[in-house]
N, C-alpha and C. Protein backbone atom coordinates (compact mmCIF):
# COMPACT_ATOMS: atom_id res chain seq x y z
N UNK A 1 -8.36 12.63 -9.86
CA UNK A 1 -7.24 11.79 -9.42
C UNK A 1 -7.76 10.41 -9.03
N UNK A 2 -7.15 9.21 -9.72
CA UNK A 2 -7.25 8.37 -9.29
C UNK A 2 -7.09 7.12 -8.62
N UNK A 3 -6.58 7.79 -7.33
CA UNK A 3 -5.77 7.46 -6.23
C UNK A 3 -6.61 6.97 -5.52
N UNK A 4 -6.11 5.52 -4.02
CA UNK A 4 -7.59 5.54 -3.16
C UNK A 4 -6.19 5.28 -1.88
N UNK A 5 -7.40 5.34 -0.87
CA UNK A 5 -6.52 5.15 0.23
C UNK A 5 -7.65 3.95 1.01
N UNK A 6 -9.18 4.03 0.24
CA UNK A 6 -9.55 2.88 0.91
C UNK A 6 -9.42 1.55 0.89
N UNK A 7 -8.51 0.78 -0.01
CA UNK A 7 -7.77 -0.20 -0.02
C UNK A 7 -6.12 -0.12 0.38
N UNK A 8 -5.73 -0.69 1.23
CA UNK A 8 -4.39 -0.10 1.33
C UNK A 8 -3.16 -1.73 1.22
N UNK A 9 -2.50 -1.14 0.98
CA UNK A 9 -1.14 -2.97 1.09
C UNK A 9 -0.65 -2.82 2.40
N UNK A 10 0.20 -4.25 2.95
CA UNK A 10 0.84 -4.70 3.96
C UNK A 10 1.34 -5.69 3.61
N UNK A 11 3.01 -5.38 3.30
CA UNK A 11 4.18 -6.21 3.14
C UNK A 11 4.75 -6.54 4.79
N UNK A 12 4.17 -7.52 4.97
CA UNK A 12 5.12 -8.02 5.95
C UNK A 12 6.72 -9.01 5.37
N UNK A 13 7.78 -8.60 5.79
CA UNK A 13 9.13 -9.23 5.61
C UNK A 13 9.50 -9.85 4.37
N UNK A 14 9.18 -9.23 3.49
CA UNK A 14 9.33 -9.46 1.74
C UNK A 14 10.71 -9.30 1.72
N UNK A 15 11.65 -10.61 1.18
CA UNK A 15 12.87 -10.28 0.85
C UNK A 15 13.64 -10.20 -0.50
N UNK A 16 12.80 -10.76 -1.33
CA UNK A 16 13.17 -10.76 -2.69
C UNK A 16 12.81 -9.59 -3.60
N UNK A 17 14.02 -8.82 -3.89
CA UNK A 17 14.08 -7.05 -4.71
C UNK A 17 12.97 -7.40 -5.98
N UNK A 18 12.96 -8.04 -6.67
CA UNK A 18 12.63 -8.81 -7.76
C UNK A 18 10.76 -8.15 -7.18
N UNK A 19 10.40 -8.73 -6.15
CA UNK A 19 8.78 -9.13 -6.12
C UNK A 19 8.43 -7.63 -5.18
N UNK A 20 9.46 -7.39 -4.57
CA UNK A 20 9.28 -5.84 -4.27
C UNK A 20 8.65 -4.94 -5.12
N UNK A 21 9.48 -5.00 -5.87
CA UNK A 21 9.52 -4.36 -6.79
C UNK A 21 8.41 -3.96 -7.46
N UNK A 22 7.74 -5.37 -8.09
CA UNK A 22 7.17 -5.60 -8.74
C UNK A 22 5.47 -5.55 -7.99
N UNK A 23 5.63 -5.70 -6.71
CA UNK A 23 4.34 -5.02 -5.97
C UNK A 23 4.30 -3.41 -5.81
N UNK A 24 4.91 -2.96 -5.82
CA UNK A 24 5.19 -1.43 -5.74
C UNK A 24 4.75 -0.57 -7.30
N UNK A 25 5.14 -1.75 -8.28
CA UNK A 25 4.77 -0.79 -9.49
C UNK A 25 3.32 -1.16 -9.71
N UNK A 26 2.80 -2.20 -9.25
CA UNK A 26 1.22 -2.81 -9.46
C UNK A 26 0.61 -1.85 -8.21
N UNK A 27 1.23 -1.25 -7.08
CA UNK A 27 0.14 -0.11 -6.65
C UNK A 27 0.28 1.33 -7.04
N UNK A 28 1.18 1.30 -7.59
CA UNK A 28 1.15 2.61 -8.64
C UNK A 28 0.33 2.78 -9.45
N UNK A 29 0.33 1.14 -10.62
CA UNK A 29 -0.32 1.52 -11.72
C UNK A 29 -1.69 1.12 -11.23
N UNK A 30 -1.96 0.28 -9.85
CA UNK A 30 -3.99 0.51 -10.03
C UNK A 30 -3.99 1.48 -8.97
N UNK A 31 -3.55 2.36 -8.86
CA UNK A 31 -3.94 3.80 -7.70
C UNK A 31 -4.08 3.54 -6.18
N UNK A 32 -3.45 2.27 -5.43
CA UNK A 32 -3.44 2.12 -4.36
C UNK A 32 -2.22 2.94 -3.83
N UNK A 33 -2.57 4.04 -2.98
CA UNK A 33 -1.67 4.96 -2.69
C UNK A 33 -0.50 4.76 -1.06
N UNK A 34 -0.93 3.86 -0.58
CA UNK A 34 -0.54 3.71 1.07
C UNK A 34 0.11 2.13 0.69
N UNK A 35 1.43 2.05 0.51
CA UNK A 35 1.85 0.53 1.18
C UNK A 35 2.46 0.24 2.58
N UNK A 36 2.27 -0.36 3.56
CA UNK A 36 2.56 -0.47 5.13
C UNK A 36 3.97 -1.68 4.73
N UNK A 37 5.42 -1.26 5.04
CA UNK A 37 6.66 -2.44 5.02
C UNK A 37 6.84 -2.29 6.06
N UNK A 38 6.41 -3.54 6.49
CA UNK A 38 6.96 -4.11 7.42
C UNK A 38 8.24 -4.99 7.55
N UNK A 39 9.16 -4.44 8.42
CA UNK A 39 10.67 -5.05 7.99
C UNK A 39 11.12 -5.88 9.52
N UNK A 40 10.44 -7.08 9.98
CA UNK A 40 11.17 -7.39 11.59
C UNK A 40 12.46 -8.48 11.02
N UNK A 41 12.30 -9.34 10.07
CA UNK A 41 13.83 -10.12 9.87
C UNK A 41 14.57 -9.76 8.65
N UNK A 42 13.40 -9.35 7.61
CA UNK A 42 13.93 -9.19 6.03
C UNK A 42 14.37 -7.33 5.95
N UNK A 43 15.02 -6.94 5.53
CA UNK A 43 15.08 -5.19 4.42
C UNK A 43 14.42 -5.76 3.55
N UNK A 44 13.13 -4.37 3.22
CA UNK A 44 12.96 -4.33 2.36
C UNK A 44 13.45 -3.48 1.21
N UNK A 45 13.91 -4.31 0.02
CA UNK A 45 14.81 -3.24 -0.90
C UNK A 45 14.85 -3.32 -2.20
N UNK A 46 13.44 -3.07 -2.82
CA UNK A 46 12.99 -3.11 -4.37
C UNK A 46 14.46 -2.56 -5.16
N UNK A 47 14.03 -3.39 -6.78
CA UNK A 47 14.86 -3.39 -7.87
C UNK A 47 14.29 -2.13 -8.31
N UNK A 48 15.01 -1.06 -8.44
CA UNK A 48 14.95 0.34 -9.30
C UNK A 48 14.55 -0.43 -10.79
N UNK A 49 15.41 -1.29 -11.26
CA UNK A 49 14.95 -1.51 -12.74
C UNK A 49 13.46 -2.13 -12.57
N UNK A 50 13.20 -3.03 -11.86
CA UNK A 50 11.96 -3.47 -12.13
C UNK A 50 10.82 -2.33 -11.25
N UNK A 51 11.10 -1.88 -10.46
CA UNK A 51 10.31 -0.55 -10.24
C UNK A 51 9.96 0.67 -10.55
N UNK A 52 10.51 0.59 -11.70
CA UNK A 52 10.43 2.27 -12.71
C UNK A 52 9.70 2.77 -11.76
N UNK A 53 10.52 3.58 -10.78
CA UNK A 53 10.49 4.68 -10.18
C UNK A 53 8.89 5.14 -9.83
N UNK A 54 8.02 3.63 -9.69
CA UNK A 54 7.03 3.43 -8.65
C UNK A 54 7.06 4.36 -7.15
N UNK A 55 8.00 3.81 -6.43
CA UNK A 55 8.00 4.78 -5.06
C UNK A 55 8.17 6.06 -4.86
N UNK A 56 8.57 6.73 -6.05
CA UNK A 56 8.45 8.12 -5.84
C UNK A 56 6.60 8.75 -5.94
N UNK A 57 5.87 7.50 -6.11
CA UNK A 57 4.66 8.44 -6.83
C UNK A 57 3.35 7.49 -5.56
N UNK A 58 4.46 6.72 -4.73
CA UNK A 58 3.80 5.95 -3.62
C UNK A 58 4.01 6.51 -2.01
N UNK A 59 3.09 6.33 -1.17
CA UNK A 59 3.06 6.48 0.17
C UNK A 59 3.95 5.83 0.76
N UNK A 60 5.21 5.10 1.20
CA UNK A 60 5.44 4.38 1.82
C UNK A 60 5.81 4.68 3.39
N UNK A 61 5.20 3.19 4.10
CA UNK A 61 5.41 3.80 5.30
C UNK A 61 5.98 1.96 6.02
N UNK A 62 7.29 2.53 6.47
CA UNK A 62 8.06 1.87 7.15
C UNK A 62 7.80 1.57 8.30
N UNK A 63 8.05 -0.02 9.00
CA UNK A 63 7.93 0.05 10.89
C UNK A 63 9.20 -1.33 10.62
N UNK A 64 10.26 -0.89 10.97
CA UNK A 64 11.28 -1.94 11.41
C UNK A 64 12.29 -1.05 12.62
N UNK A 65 11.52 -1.26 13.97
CA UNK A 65 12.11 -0.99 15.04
C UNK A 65 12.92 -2.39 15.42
N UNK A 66 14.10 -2.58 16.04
CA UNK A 66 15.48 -3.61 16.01
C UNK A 66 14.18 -4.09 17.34
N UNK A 67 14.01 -3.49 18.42
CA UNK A 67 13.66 -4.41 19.61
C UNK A 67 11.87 -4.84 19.79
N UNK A 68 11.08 -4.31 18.59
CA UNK A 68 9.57 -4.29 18.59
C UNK A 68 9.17 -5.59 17.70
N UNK A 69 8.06 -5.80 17.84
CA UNK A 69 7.18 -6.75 16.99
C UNK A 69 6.73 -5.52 15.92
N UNK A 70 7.09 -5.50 14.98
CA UNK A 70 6.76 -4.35 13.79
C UNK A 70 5.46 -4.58 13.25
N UNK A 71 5.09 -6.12 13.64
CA UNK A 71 3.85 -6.71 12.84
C UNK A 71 2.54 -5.85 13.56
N UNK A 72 2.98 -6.40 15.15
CA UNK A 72 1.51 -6.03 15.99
C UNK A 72 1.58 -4.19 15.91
N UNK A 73 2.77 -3.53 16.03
CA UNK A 73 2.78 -2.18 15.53
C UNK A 73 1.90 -1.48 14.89
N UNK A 74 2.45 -2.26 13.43
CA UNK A 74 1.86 -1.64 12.57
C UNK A 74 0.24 -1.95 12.18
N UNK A 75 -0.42 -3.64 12.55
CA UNK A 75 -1.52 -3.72 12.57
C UNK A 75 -2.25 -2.72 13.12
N UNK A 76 -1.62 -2.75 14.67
CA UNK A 76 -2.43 -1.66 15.40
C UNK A 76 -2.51 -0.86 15.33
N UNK A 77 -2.02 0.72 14.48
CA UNK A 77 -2.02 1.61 14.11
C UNK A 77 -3.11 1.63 12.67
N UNK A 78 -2.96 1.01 11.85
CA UNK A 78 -4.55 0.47 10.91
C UNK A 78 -5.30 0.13 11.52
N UNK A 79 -5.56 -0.22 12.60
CA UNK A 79 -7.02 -1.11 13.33
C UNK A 79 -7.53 0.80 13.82
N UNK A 80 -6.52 0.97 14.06
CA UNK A 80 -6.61 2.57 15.06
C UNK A 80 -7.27 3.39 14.04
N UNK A 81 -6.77 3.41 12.94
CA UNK A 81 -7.08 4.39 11.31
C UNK A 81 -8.55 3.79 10.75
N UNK A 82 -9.21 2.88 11.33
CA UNK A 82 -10.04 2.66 10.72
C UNK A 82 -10.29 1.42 10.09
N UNK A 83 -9.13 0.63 9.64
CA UNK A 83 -9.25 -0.38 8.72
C UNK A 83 -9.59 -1.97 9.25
N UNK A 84 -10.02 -2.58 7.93
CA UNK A 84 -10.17 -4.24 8.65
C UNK A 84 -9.09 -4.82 8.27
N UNK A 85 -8.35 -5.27 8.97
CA UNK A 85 -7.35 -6.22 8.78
C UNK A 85 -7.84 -7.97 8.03
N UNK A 86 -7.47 -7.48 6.70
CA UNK A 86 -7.59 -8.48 5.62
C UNK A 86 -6.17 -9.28 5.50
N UNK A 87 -5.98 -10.76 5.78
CA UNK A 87 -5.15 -11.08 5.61
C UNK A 87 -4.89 -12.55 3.87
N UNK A 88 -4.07 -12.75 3.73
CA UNK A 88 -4.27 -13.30 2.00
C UNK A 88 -3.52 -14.72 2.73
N UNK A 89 -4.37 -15.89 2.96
CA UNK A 89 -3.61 -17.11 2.87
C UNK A 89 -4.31 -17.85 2.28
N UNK A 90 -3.68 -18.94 1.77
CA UNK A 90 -4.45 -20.39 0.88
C UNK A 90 -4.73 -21.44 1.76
N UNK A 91 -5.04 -21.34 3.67
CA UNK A 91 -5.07 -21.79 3.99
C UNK A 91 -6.23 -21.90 5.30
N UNK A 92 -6.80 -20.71 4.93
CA UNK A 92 -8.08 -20.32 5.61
C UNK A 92 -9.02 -20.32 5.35
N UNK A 93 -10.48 -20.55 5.84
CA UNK A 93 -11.32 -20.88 5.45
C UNK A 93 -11.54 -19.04 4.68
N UNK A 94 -11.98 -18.58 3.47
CA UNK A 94 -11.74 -17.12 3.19
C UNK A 94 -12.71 -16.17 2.09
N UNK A 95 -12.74 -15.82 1.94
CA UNK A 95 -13.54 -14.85 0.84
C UNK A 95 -12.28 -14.67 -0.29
N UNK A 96 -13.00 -14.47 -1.67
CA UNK A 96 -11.64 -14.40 -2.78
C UNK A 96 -12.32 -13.11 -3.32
N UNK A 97 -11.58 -12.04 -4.07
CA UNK A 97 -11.13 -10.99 -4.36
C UNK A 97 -12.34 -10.31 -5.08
N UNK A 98 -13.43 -11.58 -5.47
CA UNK A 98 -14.83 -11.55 -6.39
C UNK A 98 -15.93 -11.34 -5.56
N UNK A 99 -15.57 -12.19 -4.60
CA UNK A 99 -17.18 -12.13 -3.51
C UNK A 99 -16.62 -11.01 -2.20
N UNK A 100 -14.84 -10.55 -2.23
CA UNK A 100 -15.31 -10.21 -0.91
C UNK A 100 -15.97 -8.54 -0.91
N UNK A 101 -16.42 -8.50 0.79
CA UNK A 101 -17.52 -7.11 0.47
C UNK A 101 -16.65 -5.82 0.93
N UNK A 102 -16.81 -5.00 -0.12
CA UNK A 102 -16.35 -3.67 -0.41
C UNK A 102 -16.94 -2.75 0.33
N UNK A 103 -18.27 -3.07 0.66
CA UNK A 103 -19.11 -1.81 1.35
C UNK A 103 -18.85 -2.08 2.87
N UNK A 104 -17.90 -2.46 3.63
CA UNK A 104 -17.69 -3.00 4.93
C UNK A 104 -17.20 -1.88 5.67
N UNK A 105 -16.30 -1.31 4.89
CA UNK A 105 -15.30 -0.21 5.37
C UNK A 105 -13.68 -0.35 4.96
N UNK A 106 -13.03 0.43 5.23
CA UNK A 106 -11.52 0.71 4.44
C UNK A 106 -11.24 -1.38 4.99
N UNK A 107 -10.15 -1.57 4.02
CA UNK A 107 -9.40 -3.26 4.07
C UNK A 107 -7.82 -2.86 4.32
N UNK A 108 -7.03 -3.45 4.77
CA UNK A 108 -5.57 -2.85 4.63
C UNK A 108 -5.86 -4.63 3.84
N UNK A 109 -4.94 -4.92 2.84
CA UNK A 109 -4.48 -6.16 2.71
C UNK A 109 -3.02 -6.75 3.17
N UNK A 110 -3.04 -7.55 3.79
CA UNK A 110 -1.95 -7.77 4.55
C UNK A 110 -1.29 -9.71 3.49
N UNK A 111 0.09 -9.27 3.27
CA UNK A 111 0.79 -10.09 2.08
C UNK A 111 2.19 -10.54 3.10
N UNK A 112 2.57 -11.89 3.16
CA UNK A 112 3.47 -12.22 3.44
C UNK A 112 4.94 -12.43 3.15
N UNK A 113 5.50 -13.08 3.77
CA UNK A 113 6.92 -13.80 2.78
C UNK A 113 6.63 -14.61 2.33
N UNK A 114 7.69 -14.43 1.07
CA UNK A 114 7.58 -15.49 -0.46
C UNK A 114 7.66 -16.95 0.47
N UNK A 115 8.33 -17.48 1.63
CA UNK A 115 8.62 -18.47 1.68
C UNK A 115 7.22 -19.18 2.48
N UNK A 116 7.19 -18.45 3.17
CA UNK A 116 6.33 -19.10 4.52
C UNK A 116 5.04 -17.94 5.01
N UNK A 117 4.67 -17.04 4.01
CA UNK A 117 3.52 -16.52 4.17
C UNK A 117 3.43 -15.63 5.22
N UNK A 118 2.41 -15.55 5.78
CA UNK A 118 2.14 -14.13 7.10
C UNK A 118 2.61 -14.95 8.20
N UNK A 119 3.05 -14.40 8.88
CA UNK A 119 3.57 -14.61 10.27
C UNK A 119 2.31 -15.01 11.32
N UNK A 120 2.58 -15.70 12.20
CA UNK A 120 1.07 -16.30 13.52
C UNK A 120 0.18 -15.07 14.10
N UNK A 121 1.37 -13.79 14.08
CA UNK A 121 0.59 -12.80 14.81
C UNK A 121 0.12 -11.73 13.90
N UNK A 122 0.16 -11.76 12.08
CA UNK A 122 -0.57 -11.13 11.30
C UNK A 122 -1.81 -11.97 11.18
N UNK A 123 -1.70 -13.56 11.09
CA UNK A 123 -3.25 -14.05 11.16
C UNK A 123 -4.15 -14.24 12.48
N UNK A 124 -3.58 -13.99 13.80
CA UNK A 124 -4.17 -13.65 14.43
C UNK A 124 -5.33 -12.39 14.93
N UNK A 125 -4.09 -11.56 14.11
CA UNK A 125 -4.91 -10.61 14.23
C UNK A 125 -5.90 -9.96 12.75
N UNK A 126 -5.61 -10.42 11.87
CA UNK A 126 -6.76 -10.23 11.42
C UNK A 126 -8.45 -10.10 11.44
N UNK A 127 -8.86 -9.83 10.84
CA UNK A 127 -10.87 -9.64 11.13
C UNK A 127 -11.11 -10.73 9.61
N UNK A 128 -10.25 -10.89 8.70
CA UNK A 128 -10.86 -11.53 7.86
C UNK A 128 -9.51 -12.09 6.99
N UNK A 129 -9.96 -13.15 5.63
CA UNK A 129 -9.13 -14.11 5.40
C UNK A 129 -9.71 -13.84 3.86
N UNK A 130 -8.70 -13.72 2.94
CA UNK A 130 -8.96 -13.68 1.18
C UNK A 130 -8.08 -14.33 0.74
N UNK A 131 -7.99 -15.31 -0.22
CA UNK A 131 -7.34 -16.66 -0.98
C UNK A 131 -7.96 -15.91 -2.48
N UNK A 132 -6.98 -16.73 -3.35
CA UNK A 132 -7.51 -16.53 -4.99
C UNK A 132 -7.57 -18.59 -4.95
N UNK A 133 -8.66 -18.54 -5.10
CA UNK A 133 -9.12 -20.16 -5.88
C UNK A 133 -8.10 -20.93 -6.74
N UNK A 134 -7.28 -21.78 -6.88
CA UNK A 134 -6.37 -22.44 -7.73
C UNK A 134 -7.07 -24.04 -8.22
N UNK A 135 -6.53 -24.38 -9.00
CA UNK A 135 -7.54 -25.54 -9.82
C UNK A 135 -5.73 -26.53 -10.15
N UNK A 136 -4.53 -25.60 -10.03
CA UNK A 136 -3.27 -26.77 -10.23
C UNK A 136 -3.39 -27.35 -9.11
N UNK A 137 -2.04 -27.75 -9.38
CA UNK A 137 -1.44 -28.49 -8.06
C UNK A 137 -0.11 -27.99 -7.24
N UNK A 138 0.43 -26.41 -7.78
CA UNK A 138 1.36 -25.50 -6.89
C UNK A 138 0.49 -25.08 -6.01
N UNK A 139 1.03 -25.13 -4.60
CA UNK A 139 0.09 -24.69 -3.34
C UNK A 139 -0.37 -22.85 -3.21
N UNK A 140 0.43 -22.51 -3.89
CA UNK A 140 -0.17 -20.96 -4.16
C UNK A 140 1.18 -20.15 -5.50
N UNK A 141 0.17 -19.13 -5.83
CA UNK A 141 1.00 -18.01 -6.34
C UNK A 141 2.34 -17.41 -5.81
N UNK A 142 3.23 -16.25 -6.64
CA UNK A 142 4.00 -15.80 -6.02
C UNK A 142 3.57 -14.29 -5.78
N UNK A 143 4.30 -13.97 -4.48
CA UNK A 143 3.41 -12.61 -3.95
C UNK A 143 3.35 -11.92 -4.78
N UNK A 144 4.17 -11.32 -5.64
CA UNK A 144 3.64 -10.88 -6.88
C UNK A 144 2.47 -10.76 -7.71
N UNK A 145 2.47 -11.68 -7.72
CA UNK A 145 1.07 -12.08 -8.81
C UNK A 145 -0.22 -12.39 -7.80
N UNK A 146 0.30 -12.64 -6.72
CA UNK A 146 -0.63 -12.47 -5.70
C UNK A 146 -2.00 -11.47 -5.48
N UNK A 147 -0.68 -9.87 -5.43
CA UNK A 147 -0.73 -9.11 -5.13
C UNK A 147 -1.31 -8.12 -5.98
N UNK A 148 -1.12 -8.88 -7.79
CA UNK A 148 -1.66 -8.31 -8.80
C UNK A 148 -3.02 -8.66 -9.12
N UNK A 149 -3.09 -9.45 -8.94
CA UNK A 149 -4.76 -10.10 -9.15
C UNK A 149 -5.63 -9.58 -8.36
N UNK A 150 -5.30 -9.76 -7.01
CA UNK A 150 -5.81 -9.41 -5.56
C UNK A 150 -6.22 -7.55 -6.00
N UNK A 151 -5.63 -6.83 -6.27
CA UNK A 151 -5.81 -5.13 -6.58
C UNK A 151 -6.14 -5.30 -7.73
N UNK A 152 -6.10 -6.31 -8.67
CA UNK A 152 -6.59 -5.82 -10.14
C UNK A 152 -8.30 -6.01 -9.57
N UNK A 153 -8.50 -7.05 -9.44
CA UNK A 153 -10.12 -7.23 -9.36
C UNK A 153 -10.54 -6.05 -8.09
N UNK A 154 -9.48 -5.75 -7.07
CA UNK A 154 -10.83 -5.15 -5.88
C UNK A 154 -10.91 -4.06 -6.70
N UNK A 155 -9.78 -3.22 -7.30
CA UNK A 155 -9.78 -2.04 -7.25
C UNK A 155 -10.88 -1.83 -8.35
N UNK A 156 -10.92 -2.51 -9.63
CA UNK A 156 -12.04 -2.99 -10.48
C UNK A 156 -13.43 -2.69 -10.01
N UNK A 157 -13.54 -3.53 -8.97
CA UNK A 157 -14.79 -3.74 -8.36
C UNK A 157 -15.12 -2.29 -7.41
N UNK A 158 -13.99 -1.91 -6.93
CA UNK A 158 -14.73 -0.33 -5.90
C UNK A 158 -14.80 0.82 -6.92
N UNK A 159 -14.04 0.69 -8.08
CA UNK A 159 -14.31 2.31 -9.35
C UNK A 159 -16.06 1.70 -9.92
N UNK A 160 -16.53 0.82 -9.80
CA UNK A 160 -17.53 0.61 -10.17
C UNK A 160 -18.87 0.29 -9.72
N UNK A 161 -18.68 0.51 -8.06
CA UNK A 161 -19.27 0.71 -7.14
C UNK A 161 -19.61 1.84 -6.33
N UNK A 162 -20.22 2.45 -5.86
CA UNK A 162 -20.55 3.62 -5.20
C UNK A 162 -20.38 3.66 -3.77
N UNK A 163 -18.90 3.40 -3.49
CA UNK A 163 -18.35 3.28 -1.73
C UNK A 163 -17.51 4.62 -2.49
N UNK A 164 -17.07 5.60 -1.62
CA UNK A 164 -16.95 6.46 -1.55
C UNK A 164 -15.26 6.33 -1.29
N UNK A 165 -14.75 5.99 -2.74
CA UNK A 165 -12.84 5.38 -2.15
C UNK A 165 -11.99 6.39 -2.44
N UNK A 166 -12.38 7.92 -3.34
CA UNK A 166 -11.36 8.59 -3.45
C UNK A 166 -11.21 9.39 -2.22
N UNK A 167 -9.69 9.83 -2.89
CA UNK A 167 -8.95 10.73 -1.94
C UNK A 167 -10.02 12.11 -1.85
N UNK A 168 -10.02 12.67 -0.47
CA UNK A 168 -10.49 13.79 -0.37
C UNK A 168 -9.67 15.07 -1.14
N UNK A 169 -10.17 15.98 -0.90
CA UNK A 169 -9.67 17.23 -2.05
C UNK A 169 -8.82 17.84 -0.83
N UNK A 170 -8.55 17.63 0.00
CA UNK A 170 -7.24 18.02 0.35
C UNK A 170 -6.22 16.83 0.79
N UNK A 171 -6.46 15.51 0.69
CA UNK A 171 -5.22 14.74 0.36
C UNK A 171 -5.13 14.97 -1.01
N UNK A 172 -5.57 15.63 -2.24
CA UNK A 172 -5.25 15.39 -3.18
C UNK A 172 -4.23 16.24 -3.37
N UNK A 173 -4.92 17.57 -2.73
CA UNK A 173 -3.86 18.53 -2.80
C UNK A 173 -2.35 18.25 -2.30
N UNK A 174 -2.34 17.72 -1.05
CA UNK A 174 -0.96 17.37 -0.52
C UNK A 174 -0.09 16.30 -1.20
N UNK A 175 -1.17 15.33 -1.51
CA UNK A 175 -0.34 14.60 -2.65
C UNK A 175 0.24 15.22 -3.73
N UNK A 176 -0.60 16.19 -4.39
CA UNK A 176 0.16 16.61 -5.86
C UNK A 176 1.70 17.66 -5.06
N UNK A 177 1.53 18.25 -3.89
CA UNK A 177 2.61 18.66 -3.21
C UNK A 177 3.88 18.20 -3.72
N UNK A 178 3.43 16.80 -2.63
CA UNK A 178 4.59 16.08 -2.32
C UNK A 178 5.00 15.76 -3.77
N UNK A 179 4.10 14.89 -4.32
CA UNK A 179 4.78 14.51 -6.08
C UNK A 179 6.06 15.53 -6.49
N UNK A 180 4.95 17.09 -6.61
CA UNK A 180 5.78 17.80 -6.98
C UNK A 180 7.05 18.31 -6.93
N UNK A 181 7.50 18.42 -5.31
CA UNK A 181 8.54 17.96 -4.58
C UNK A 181 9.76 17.09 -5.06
N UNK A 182 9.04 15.66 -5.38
CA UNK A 182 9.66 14.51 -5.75
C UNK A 182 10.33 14.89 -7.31
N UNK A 183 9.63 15.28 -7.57
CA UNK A 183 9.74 15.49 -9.00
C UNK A 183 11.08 16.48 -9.50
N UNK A 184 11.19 17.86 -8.93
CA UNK A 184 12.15 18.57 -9.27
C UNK A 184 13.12 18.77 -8.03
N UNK A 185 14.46 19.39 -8.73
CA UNK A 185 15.37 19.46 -8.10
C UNK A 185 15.29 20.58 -7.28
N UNK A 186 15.88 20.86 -6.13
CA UNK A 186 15.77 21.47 -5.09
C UNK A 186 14.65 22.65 -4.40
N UNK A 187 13.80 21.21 -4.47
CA UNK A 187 12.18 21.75 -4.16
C UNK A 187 12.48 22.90 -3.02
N UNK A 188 12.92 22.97 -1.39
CA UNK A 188 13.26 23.92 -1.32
C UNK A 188 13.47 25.17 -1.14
N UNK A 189 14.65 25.25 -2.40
CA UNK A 189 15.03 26.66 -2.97
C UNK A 189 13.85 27.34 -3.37
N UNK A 190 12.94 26.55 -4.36
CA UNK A 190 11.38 27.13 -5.33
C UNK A 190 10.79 27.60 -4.29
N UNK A 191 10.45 26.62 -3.46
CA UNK A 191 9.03 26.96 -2.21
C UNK A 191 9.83 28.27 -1.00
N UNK A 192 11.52 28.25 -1.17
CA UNK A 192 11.60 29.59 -0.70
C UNK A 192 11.39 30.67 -1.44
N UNK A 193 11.65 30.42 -2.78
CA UNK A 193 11.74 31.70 -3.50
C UNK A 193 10.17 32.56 -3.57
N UNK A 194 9.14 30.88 -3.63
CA UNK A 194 8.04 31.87 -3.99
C UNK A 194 7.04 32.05 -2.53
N UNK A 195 7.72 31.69 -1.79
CA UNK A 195 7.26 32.40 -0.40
C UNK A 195 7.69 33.65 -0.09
N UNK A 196 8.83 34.25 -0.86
CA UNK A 196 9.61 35.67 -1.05
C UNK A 196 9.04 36.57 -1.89
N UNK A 197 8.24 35.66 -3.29
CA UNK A 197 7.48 36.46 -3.97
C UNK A 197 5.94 36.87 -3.13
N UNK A 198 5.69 35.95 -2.38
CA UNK A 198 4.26 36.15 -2.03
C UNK A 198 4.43 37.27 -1.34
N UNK A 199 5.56 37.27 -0.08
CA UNK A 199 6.18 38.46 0.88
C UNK A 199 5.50 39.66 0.24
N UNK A 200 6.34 40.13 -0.50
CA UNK A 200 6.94 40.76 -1.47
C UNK A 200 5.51 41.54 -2.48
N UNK A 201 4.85 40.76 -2.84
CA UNK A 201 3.30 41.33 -3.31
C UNK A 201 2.75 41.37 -2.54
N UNK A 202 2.64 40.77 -1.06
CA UNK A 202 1.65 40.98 0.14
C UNK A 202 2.03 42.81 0.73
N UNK A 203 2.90 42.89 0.57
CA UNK A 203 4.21 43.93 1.03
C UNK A 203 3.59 45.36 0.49
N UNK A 204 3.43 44.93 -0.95
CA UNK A 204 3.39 46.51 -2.16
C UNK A 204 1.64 46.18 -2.39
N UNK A 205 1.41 45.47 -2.03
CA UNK A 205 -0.40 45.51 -1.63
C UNK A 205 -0.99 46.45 -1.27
């Protein structure tokens, strides 16, 4: 399986379905299994058409409490899990997606709004700063493509490195679970029925 959980995403307040979307199917298709939405002003609410049914085969994990800072929340619960809080601006002094170091320990990457980028208290709290290099004259990418480049090269760079990024053999197992779950209709009914069969041969054993 080639799933990782040691790179992980962080959508802070993404409002456009369009780029949702379209980040959700780019951690599908390079095996980043954990995206963190963060929702304090925007819903987040990907295009089904442009998401071919990406989130059914993704982790997602929500923090939009009405009276909390969802940002410092959810940082702090990754800082807690282990991770370095990697944040993506074109405006920090930063490491880009080629040089930065993989062997450090798990990265959450943390991605802003299309308009105005990460919020004061996602770059505060960060441990580190990643930019992609531009040579025009548009002041940056759109999170999208951001977001695609940024996982095309790391994830590139850790299958070809010897940091230790897959899933263990029992998240794999729970993952293929849940998939499975996702997958058919009234998961359930099955997982009662064949908990009745197990009964049932444990029984005449």
């Amino acid at each position: 399986m080639h799933r990782t959980r040691y790179l992980t995403v962080v959508l802070e307040d993404i409002y456009q379905p369009h780029n949702a979307s379209a980040v959700l199917r780019t951690c599908d298709c390079l095996g980043v299994q954990d995206v963190h939405i963060i929702e304090n002003r925007n819903t987040f609410s990907p295009n089904p058409d442009v998401a071919l049914g990406a989130s059914k085969w993704l982790t997602l994990i929500h923090y939009r409490e009405k009276t909390e800072d969802n940002t410092r929340i959810a940082l702090h619960r990754l800082k807690e899990k282990g991770y370095r809080l990697v944040a993506t601006s074109p405006h920090r002094k930063s490491h880009t997606p080629e040089d930065f170091d993989l062997n450090r320990g798990k990265a959450a990457l943390l991605f802003g709004t299309e308009l105005t980028g990460l919020s004061e208290t996602a770059l505060s709290m960060a441990d580190e700063y990643l930019q992609i290099p531009m040579v025009g004259f548009t002041e940056s990418f759109n999170i999208s493509v951001t977001v695609a480049i940024t996982l095309y090269t790391l994830t590139h760079r850790l299958r070809a490195s010897e940091v230790p990024w897959q899933l263990s053999s029992g998240e794999q197992l729970e993952l293929l679970l849940e998939w499975t779950r996702n997958s058919v209709r009234n998961p359930e009914a099955i997982e009662k029925w064949l908990h009745e069969k197990k009964t049932d041969a444990e029984k005449s054993s």
